[in-house]
N, C-alpha and C. Protein backbone atom coordinates (compact mmCIF):
# COMPACT_ATOMS: atom_id res chain seq x y z
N UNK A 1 -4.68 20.76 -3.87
CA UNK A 1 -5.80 20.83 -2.97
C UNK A 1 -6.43 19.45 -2.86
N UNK A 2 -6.82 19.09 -1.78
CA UNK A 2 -7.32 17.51 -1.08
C UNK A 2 -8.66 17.60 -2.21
N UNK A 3 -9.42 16.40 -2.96
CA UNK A 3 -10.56 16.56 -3.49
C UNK A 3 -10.36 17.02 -5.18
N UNK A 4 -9.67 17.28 -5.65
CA UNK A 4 -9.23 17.76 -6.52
C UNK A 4 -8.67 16.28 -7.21
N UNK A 5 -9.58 15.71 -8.37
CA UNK A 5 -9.21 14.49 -8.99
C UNK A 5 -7.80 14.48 -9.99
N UNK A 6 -7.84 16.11 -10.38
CA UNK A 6 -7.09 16.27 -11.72
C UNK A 6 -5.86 16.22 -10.85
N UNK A 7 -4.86 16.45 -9.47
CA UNK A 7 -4.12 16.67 -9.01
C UNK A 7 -3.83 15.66 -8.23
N UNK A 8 -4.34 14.26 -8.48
CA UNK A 8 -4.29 13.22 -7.34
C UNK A 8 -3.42 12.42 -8.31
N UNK A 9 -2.84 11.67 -7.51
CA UNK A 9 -1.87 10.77 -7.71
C UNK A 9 -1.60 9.27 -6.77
N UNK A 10 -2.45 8.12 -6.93
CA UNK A 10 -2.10 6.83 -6.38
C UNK A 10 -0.69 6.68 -5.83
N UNK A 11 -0.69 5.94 -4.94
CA UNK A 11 0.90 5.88 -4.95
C UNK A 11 1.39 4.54 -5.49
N UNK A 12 0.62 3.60 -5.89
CA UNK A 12 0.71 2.50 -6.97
C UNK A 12 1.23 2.85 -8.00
N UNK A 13 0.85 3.90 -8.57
CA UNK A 13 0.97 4.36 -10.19
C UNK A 13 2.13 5.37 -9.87
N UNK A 14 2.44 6.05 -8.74
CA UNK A 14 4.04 6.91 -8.37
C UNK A 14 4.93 5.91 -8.43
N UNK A 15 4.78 4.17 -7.44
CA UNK A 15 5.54 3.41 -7.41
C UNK A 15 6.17 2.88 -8.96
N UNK A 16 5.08 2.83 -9.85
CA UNK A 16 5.26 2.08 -10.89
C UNK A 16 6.34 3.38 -11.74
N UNK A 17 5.88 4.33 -11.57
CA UNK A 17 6.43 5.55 -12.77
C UNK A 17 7.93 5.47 -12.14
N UNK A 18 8.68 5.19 -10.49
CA UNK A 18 9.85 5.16 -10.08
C UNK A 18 10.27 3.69 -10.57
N UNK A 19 9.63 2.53 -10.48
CA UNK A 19 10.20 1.38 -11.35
C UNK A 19 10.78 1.73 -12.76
N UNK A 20 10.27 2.28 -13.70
CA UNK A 20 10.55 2.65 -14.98
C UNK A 20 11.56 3.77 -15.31
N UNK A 21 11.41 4.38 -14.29
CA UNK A 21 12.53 5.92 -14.53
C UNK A 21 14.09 4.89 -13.99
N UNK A 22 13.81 4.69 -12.12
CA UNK A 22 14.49 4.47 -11.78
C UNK A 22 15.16 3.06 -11.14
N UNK A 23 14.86 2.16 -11.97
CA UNK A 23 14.97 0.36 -11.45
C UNK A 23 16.13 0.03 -10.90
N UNK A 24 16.87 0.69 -10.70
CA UNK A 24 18.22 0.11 -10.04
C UNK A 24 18.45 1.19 -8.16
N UNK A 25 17.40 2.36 -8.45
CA UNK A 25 17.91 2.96 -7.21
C UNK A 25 17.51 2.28 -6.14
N UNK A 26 17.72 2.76 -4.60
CA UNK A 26 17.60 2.32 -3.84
C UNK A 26 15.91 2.59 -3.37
N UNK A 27 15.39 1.80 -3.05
CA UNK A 27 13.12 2.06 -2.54
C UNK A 27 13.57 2.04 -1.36
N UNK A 28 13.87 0.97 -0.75
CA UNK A 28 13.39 0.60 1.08
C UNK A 28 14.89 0.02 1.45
N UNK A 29 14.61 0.66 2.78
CA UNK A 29 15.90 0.31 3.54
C UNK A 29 15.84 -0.77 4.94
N UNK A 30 15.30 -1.72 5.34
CA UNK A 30 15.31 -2.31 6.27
C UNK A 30 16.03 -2.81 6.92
N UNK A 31 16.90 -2.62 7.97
CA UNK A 31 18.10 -2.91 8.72
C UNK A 31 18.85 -2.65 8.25
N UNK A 32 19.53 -3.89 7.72
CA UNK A 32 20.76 -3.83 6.71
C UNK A 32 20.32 -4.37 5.21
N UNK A 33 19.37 -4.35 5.01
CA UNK A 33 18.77 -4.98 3.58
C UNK A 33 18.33 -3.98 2.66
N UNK A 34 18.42 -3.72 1.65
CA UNK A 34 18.11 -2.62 1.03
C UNK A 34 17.76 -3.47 -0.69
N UNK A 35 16.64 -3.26 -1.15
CA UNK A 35 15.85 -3.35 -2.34
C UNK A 35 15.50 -2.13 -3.29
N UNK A 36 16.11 -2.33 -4.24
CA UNK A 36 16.17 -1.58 -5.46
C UNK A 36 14.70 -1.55 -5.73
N UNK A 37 14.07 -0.61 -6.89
CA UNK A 37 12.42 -0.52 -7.29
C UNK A 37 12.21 -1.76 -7.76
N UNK A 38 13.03 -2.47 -8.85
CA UNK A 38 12.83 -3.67 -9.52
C UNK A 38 12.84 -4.67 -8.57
N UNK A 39 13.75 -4.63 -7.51
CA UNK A 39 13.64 -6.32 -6.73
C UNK A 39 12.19 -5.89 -5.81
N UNK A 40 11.60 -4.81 -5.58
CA UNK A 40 10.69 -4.28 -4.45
C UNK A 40 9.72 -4.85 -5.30
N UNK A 41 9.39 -4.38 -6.66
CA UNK A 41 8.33 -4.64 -7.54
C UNK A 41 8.03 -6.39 -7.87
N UNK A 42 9.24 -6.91 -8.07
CA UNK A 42 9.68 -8.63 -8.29
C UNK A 42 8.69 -8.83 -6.81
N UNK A 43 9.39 -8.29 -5.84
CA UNK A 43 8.91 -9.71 -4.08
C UNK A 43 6.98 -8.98 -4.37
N UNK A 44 7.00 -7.70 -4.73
CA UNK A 44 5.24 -7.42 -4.39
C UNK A 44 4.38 -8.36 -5.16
């Protein structure tokens, strides 16, 4: 439910929890360029 603090989730702190689980998968796809969580996290 919207408003509800205990159920909220940043998407900073989602980004960071997929760096750590998953550092090699694929984050973003732009054209033909594609960045893993770790190189996404490295350029931010």
């Amino acid at each position: 439910m919207f408003g509800n603090e205990q159920n909220t989730v940043c998407l900073h702190n989602k980004f960071k929890e997929q760096v750590n689980k998953f550092p090699e998968s694929i984050a973003i796809i732009y054209g033909d360029q594609k960045l893993n969580y770790k190189q996404l996290q490295k350029a931010a």
